[in-house]
N, C-alpha and C. Protein backbone atom coordinates (compact mmCIF):
# COMPACT_ATOMS: atom_id res chain seq x y z
N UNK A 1 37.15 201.10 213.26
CA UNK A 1 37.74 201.60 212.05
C UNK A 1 38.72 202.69 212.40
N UNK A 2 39.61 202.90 211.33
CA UNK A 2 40.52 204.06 211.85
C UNK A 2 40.08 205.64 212.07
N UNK A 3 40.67 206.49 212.62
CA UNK A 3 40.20 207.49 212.73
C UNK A 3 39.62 208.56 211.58
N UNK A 4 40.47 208.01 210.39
CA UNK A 4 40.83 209.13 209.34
C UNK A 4 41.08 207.91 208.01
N UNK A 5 40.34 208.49 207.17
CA UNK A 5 40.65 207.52 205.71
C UNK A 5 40.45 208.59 204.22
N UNK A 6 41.20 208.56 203.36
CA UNK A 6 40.79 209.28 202.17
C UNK A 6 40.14 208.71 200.88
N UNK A 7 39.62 209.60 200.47
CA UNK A 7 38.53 209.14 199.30
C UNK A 7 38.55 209.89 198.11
N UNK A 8 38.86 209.72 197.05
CA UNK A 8 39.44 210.31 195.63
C UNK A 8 37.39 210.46 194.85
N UNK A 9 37.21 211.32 195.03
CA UNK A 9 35.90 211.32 194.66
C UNK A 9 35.55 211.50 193.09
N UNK A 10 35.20 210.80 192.77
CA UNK A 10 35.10 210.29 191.35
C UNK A 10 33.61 210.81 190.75
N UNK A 11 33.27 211.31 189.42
CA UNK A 11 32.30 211.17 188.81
C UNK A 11 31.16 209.99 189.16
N UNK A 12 32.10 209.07 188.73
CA UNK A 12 31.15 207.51 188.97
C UNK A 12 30.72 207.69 190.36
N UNK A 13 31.56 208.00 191.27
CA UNK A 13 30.86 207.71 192.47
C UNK A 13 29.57 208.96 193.00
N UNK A 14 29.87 209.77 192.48
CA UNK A 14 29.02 210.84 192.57
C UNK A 14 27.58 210.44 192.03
N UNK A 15 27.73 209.55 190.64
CA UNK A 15 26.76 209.54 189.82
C UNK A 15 25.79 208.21 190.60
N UNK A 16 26.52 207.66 191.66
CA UNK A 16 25.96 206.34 191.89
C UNK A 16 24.95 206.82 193.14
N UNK A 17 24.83 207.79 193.30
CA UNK A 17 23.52 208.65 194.16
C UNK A 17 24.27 208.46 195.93
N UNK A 18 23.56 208.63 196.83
CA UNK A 18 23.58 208.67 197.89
C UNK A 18 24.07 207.97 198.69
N UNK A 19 25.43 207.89 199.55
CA UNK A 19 25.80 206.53 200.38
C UNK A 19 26.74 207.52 201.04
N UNK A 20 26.58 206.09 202.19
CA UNK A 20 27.38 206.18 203.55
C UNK A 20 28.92 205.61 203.29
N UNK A 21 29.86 206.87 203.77
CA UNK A 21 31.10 206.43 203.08
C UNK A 21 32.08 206.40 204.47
N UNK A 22 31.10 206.59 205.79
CA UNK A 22 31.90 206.30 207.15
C UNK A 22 31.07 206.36 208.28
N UNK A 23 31.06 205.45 209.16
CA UNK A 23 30.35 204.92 210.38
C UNK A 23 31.40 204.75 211.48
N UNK A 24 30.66 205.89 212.32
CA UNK A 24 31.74 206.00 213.57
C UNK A 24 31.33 205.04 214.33
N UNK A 25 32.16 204.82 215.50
CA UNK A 25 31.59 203.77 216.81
C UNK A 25 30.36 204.28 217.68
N UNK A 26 29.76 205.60 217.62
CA UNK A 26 28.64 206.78 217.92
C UNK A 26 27.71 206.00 217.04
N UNK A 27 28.01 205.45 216.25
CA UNK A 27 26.49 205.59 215.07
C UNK A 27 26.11 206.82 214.22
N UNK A 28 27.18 208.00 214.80
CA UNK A 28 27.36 209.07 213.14
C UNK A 28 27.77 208.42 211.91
N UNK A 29 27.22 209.15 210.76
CA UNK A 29 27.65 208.67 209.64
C UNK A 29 27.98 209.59 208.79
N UNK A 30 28.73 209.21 207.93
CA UNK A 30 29.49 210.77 207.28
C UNK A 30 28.42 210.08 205.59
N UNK A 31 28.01 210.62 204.82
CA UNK A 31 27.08 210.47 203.72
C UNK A 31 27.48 211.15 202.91
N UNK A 32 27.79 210.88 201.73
CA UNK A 32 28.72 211.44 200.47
C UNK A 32 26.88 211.69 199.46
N UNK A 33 26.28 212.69 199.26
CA UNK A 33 25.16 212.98 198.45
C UNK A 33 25.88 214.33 197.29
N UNK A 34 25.29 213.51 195.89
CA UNK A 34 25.46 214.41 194.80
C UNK A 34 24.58 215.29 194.56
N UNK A 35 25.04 216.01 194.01
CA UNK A 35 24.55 217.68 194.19
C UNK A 35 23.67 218.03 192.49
N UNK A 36 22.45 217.60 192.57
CA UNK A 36 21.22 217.45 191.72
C UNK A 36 21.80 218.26 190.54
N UNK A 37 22.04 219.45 191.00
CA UNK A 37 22.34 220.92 189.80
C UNK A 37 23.97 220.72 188.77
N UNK A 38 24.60 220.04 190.25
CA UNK A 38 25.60 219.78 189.27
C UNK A 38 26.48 218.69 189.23
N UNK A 39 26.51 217.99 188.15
CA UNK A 39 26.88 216.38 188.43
C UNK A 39 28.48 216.40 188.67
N UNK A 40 29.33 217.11 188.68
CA UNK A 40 30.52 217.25 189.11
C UNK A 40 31.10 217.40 190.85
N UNK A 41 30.25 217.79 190.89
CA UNK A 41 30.12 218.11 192.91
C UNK A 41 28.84 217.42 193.24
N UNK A 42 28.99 217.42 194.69
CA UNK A 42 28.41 217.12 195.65
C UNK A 42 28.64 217.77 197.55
N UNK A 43 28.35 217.04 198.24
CA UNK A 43 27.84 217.30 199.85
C UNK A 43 28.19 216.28 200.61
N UNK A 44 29.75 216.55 201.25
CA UNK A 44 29.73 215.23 202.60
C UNK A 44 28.54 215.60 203.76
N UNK A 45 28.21 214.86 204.37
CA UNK A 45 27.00 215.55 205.72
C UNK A 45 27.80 214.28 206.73
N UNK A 46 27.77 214.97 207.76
CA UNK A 46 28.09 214.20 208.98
C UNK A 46 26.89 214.17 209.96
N UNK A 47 26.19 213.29 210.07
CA UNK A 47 24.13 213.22 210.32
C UNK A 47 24.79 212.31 211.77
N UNK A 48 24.06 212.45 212.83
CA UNK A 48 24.32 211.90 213.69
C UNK A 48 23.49 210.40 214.46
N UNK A 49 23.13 210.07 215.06
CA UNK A 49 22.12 209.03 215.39
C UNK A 49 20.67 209.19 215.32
N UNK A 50 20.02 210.30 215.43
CA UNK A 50 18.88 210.95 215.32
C UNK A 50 18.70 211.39 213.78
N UNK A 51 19.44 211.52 213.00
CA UNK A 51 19.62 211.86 211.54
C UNK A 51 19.53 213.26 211.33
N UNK A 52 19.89 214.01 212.18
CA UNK A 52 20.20 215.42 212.12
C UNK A 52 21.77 215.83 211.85
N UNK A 53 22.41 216.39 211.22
CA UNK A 53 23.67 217.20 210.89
C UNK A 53 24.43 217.85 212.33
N UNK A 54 25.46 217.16 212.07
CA UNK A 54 26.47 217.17 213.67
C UNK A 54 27.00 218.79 213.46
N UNK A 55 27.07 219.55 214.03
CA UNK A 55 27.74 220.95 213.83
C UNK A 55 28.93 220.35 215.17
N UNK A 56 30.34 221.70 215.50
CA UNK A 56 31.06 221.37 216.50
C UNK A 56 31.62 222.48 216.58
N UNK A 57 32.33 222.67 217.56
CA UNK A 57 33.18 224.25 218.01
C UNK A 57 34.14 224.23 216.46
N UNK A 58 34.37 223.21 216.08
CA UNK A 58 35.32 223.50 214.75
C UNK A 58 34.91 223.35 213.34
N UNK A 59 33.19 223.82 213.46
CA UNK A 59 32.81 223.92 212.06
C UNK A 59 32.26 222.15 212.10
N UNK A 60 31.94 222.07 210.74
CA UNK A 60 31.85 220.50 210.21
C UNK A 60 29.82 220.54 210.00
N UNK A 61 29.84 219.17 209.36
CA UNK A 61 28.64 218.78 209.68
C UNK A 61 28.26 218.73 208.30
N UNK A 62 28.98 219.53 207.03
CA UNK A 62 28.27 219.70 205.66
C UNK A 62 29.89 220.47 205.33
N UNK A 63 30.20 219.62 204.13
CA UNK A 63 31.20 220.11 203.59
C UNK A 63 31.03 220.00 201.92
N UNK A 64 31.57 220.76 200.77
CA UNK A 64 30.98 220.73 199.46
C UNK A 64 32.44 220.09 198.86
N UNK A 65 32.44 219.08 197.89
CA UNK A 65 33.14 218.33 197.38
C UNK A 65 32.58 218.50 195.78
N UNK A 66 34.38 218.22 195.45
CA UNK A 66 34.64 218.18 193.62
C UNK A 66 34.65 217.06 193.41
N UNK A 67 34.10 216.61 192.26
CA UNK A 67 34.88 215.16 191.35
C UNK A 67 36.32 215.42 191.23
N UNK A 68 37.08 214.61 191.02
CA UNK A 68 38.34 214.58 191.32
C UNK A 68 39.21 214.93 191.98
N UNK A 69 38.98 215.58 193.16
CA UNK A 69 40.19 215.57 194.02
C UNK A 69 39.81 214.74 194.75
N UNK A 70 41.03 214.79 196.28
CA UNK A 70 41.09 213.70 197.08
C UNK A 70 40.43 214.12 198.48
N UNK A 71 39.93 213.51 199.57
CA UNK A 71 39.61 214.42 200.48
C UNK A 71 40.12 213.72 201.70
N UNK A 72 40.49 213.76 202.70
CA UNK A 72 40.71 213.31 203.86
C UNK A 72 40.12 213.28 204.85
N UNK A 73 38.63 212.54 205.60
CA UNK A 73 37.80 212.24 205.93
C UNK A 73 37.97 211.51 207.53
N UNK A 74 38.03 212.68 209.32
CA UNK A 74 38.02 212.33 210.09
C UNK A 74 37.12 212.78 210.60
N UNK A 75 36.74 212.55 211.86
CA UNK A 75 35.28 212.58 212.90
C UNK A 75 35.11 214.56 212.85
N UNK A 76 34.01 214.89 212.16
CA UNK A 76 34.16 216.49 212.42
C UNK A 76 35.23 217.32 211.18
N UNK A 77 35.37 216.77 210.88
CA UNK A 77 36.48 217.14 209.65
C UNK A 77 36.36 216.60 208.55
N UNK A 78 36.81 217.25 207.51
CA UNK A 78 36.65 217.22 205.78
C UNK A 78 37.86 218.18 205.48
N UNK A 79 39.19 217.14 204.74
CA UNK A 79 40.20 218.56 204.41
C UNK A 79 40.21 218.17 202.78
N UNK A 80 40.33 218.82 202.20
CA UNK A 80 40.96 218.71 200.69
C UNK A 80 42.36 218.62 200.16
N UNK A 81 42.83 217.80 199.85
CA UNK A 81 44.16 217.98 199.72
C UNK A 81 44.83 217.40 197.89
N UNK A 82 46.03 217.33 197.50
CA UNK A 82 46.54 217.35 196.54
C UNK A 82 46.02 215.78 196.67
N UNK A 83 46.81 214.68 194.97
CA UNK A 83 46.83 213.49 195.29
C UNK A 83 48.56 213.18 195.97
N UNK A 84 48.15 212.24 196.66
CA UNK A 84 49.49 211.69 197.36
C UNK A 84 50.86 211.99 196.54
N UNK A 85 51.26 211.62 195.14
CA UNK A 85 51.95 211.65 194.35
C UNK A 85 52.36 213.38 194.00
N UNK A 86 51.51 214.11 194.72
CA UNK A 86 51.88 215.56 193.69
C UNK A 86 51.75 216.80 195.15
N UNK A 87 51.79 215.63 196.43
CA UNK A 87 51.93 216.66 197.57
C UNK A 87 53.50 216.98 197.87
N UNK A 88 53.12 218.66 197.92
CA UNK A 88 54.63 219.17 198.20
C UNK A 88 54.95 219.31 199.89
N UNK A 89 54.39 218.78 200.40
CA UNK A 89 54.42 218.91 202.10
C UNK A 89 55.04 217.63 202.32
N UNK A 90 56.60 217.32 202.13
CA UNK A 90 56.83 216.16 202.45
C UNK A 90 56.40 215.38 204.11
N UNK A 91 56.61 216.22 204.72
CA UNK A 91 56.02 215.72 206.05
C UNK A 91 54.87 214.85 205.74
N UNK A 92 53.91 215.61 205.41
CA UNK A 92 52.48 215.22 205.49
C UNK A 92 52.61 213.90 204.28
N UNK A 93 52.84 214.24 203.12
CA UNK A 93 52.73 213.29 202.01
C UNK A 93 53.38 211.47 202.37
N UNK A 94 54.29 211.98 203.61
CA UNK A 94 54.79 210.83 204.08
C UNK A 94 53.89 209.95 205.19
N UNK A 95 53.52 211.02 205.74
CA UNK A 95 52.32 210.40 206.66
C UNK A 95 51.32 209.20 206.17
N UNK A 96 50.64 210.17 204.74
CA UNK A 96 49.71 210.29 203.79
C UNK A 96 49.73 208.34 203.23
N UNK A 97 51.44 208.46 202.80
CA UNK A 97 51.74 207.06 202.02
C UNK A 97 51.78 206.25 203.00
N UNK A 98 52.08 206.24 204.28
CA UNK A 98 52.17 205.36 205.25
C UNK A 98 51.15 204.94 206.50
N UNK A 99 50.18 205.59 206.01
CA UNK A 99 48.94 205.32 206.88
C UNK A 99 48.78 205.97 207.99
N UNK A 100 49.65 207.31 208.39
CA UNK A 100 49.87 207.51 209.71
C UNK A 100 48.88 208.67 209.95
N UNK A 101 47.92 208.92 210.93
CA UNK A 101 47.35 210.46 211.41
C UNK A 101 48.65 211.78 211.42
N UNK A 102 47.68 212.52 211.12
CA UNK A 102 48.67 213.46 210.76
C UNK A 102 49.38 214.21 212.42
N UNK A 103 48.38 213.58 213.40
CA UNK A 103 49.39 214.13 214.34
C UNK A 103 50.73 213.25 214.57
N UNK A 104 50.99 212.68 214.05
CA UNK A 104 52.53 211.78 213.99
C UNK A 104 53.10 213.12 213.26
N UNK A 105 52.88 214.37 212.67
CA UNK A 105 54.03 215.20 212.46
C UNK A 105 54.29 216.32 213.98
N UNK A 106 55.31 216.37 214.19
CA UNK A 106 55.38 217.03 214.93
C UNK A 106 56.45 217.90 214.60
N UNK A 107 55.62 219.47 214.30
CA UNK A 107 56.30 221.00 213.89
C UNK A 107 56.64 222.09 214.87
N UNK A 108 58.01 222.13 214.93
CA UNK A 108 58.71 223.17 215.77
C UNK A 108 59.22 224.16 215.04
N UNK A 109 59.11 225.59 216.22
CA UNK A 109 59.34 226.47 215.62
C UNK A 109 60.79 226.90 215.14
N UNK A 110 61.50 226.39 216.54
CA UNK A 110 62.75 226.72 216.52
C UNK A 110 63.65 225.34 216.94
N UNK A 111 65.28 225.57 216.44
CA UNK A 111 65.98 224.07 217.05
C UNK A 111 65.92 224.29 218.34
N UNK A 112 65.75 224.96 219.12
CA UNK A 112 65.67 224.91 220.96
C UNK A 112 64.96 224.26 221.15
N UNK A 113 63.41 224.81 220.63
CA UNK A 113 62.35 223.60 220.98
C UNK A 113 62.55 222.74 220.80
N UNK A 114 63.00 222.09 219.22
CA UNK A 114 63.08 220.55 218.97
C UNK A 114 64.03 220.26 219.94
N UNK A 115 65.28 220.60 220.31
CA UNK A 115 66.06 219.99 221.24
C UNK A 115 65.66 219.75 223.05
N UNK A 116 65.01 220.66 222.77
CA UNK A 116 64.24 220.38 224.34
C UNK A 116 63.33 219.11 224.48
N UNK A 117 62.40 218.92 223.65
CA UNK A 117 61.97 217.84 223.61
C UNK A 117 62.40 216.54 223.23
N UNK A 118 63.09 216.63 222.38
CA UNK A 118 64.36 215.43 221.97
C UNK A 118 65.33 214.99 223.44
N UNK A 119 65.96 215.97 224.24
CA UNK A 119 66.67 215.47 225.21
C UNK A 119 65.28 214.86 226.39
N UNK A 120 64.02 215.47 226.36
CA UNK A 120 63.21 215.16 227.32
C UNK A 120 62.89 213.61 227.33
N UNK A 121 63.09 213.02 226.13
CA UNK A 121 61.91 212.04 225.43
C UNK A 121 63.51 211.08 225.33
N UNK A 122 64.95 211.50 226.07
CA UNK A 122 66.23 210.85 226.07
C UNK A 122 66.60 210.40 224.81
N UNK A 123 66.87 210.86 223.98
CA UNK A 123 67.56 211.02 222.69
C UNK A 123 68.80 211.16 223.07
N UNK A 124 70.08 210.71 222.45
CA UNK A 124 71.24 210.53 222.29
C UNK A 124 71.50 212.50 221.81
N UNK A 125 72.52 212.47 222.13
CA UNK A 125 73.11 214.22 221.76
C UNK A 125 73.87 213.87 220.55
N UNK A 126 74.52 212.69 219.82
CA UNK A 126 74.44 212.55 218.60
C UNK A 126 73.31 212.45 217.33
N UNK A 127 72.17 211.79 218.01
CA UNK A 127 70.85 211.47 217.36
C UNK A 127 70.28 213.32 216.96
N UNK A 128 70.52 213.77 218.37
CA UNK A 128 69.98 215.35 218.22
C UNK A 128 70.35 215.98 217.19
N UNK A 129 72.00 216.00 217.22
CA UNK A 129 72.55 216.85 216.27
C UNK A 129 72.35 216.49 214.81
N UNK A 130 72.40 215.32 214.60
CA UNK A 130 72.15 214.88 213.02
C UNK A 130 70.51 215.36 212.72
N UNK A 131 69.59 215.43 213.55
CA UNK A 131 68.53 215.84 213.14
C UNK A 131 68.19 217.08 212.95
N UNK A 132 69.08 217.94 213.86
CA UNK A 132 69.47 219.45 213.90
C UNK A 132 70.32 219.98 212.71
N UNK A 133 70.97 219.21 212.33
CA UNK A 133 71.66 219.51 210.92
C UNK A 133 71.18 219.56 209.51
N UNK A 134 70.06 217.90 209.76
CA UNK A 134 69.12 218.41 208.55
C UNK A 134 67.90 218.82 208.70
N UNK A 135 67.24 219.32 210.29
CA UNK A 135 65.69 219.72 210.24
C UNK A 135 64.79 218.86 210.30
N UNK A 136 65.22 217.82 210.25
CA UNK A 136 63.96 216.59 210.50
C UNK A 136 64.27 215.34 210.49
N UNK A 137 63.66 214.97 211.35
CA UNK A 137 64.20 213.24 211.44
C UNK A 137 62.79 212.11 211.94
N UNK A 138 63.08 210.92 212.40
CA UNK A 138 61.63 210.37 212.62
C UNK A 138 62.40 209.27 214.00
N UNK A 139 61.08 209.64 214.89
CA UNK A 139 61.72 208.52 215.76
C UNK A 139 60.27 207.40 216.12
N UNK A 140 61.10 206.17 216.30
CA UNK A 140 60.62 204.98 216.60
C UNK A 140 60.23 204.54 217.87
N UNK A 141 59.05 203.86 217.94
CA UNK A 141 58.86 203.73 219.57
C UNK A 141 57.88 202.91 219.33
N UNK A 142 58.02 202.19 220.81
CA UNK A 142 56.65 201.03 220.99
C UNK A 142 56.02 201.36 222.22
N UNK A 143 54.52 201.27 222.43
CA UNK A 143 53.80 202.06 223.40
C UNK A 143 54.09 200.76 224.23
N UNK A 144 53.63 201.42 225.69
CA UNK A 144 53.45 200.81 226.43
C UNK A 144 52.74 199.28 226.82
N UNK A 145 51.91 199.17 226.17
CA UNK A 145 50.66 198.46 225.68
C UNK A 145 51.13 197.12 224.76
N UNK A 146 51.81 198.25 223.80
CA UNK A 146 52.14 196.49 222.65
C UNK A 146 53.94 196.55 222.51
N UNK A 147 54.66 196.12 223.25
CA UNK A 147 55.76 195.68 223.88
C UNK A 147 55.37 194.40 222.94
N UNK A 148 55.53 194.15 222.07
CA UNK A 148 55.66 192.88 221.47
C UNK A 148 56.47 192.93 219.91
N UNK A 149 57.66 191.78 219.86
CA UNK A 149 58.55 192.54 219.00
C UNK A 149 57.50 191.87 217.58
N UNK A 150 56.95 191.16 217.59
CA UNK A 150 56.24 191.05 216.51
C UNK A 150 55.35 192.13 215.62
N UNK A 151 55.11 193.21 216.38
CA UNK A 151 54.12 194.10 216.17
C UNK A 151 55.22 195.48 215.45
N UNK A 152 54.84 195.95 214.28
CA UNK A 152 55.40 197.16 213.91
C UNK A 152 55.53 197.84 214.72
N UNK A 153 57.09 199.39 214.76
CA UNK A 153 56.90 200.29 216.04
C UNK A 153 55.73 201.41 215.24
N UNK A 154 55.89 202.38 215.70
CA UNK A 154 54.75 203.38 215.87
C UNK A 154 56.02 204.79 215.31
N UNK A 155 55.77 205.39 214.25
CA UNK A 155 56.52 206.35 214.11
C UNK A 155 55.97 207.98 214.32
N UNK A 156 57.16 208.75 214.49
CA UNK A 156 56.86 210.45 214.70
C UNK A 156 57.89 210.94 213.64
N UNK A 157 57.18 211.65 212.97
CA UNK A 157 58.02 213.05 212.10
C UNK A 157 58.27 213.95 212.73
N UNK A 158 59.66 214.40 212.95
CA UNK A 158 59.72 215.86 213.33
C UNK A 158 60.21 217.05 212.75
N UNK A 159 60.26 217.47 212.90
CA UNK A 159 60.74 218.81 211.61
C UNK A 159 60.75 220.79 211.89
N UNK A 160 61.51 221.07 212.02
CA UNK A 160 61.38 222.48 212.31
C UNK A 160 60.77 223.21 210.87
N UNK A 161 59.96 224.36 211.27
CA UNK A 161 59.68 224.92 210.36
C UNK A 161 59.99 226.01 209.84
N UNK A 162 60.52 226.69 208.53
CA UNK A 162 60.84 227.48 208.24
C UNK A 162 62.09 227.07 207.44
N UNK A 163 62.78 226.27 207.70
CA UNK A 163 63.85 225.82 207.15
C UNK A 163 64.25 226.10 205.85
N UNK A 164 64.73 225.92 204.94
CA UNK A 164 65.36 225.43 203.61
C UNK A 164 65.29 223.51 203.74
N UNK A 165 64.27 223.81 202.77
CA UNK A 165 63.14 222.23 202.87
C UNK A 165 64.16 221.25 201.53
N UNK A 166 63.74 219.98 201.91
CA UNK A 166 64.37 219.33 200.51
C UNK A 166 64.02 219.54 199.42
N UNK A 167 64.57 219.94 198.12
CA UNK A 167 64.01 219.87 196.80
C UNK A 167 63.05 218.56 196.28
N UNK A 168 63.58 217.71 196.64
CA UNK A 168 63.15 216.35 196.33
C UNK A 168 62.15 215.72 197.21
N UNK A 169 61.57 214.67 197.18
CA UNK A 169 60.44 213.89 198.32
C UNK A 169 61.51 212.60 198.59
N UNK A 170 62.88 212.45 198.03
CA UNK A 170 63.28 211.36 197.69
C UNK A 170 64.80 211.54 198.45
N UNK A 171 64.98 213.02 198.54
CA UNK A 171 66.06 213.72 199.53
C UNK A 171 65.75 213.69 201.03
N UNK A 172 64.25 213.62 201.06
CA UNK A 172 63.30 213.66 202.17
C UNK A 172 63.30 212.49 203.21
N UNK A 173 63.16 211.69 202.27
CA UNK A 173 63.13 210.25 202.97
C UNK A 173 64.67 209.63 203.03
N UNK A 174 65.54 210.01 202.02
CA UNK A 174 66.90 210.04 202.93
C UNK A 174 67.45 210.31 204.52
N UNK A 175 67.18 211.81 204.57
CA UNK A 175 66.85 212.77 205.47
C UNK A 175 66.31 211.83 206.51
N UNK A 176 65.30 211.23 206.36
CA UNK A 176 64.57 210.07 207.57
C UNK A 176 65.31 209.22 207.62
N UNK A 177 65.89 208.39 206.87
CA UNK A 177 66.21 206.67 207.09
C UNK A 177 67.57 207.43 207.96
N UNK A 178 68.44 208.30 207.42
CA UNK A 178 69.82 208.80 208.47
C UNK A 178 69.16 209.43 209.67
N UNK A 179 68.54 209.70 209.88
CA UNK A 179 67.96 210.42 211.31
C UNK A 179 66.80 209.63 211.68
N UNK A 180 66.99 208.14 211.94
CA UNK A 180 66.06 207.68 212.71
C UNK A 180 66.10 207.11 213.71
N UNK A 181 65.38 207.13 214.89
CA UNK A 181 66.19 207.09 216.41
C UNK A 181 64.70 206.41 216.96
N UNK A 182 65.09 205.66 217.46
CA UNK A 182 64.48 204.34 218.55
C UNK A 182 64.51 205.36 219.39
N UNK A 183 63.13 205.34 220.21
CA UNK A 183 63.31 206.22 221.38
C UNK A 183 62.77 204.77 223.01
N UNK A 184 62.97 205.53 223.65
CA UNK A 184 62.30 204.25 224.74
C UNK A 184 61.17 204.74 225.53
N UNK A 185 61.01 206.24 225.52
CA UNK A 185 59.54 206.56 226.51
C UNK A 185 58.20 205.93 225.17
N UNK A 186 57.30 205.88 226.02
CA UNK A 186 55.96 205.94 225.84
C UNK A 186 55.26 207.31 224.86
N UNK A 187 55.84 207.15 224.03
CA UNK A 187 55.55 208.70 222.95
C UNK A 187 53.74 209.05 223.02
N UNK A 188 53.37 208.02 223.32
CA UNK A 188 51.58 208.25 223.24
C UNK A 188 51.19 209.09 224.27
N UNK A 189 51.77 209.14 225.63
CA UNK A 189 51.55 210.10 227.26
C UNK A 189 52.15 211.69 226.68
N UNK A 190 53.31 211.33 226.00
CA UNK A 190 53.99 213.01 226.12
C UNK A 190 53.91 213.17 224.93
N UNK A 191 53.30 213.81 223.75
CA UNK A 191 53.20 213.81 222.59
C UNK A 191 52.99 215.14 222.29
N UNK A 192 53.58 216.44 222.08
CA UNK A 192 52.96 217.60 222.52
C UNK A 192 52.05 217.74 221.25
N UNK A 193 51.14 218.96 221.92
CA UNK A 193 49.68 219.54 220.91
C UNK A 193 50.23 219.83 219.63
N UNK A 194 50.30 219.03 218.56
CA UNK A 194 50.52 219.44 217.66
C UNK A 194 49.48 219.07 216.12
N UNK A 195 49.46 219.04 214.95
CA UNK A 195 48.61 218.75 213.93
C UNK A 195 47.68 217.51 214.57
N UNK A 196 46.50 217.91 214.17
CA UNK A 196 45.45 216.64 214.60
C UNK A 196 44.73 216.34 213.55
N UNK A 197 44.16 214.97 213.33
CA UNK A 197 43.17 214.78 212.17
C UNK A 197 41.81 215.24 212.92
């Protein structure tokens, strides 16, 4: 299964008592239980093979959930976020609509950095500049592995931060389709540390 999936947590589902709403390849299970006192919330638990509650250097293991929002649900993690339609983080919201882990964004501080890594990863010095002009662009690539033109490529967001951001989500994805660049390395080996699910 994929790493990361979201779940719009509903009354109804709250009300329908106790279930397993993710099974890792470990045999952890993430368990969505409603919360007796109050039928609006509830308790993700991440219980492990022994049926004890997974703790980790980054927290996790028991997280408290609303009826109606959305939550974003990876190994050790529970985030809360807007619904897709009303996120102002175009980066992310694009991710969000397109199925992608959120480490496909990749946030720089400054245009040096982005350009350092853009010429590393052999980007065109035209490709650079148009992405340098508007702050973000997305590049295309096929791993090593699935070299097959039948198979979708694999995309990266990039984006400096701090900028003067688009007004629009719709200026945004302009912004992408003009700044999108086929790259030819192996983006999966050099991918620097950036947002992780």
């Amino acid at each position: 299964m994929a790493n990361f999936f979201e779940i719009l947590v509903s009354s109804e589902l709250l009300a329908a008592g106790p279930q397993v709403i993710r099974k890792g390849d470990s045999g952890a299970r993430m368990i969505l239980v409603p919360d007796p006192q109050d039928p609006t919330s509830g308790w993700i638990l991440e219980v492990g093979t022994g049926g004890r509650i997974i703790s980790s250097s980054r927290g996790g293991g028991l997280w408290k959930v609303k009826s109606g929002r959305v939550y974003r649900i990876s190994p050790h993690k529970v985030l809360c976020l807007p619904p897709v339609e009303e996120d102002r983080d175009f980066p992310r919201r694009y991710c969000r609509e397109h199925q992608l882990p959120f480490r496909a964004m990749w946030c720089f501080r400054s245009m040096e950095d982005l350009e350092k890594v853009l010429q590393r990863l052999g980007v065109s010095l035209d490709a650079i500049n148009g992405i340098k002009r508007d702050g973000a662009g997305r590049l295309r690539y096929l791993t090593s592995w699935d070299h097959n033109p039948s198979r979708a490529p694999r995309e990266v967001i990039v984006y400096v931060r701090g900028l003067k951001r688009p007004r629009t989500y719709e200026e945004f994805l302009s912004i992408l389709e003009r700044n999108s660049v086929w790259v030819k390395e192996d983006l999966t080996s050099s991918s620097p540390d950036r947002w992780r699910d």
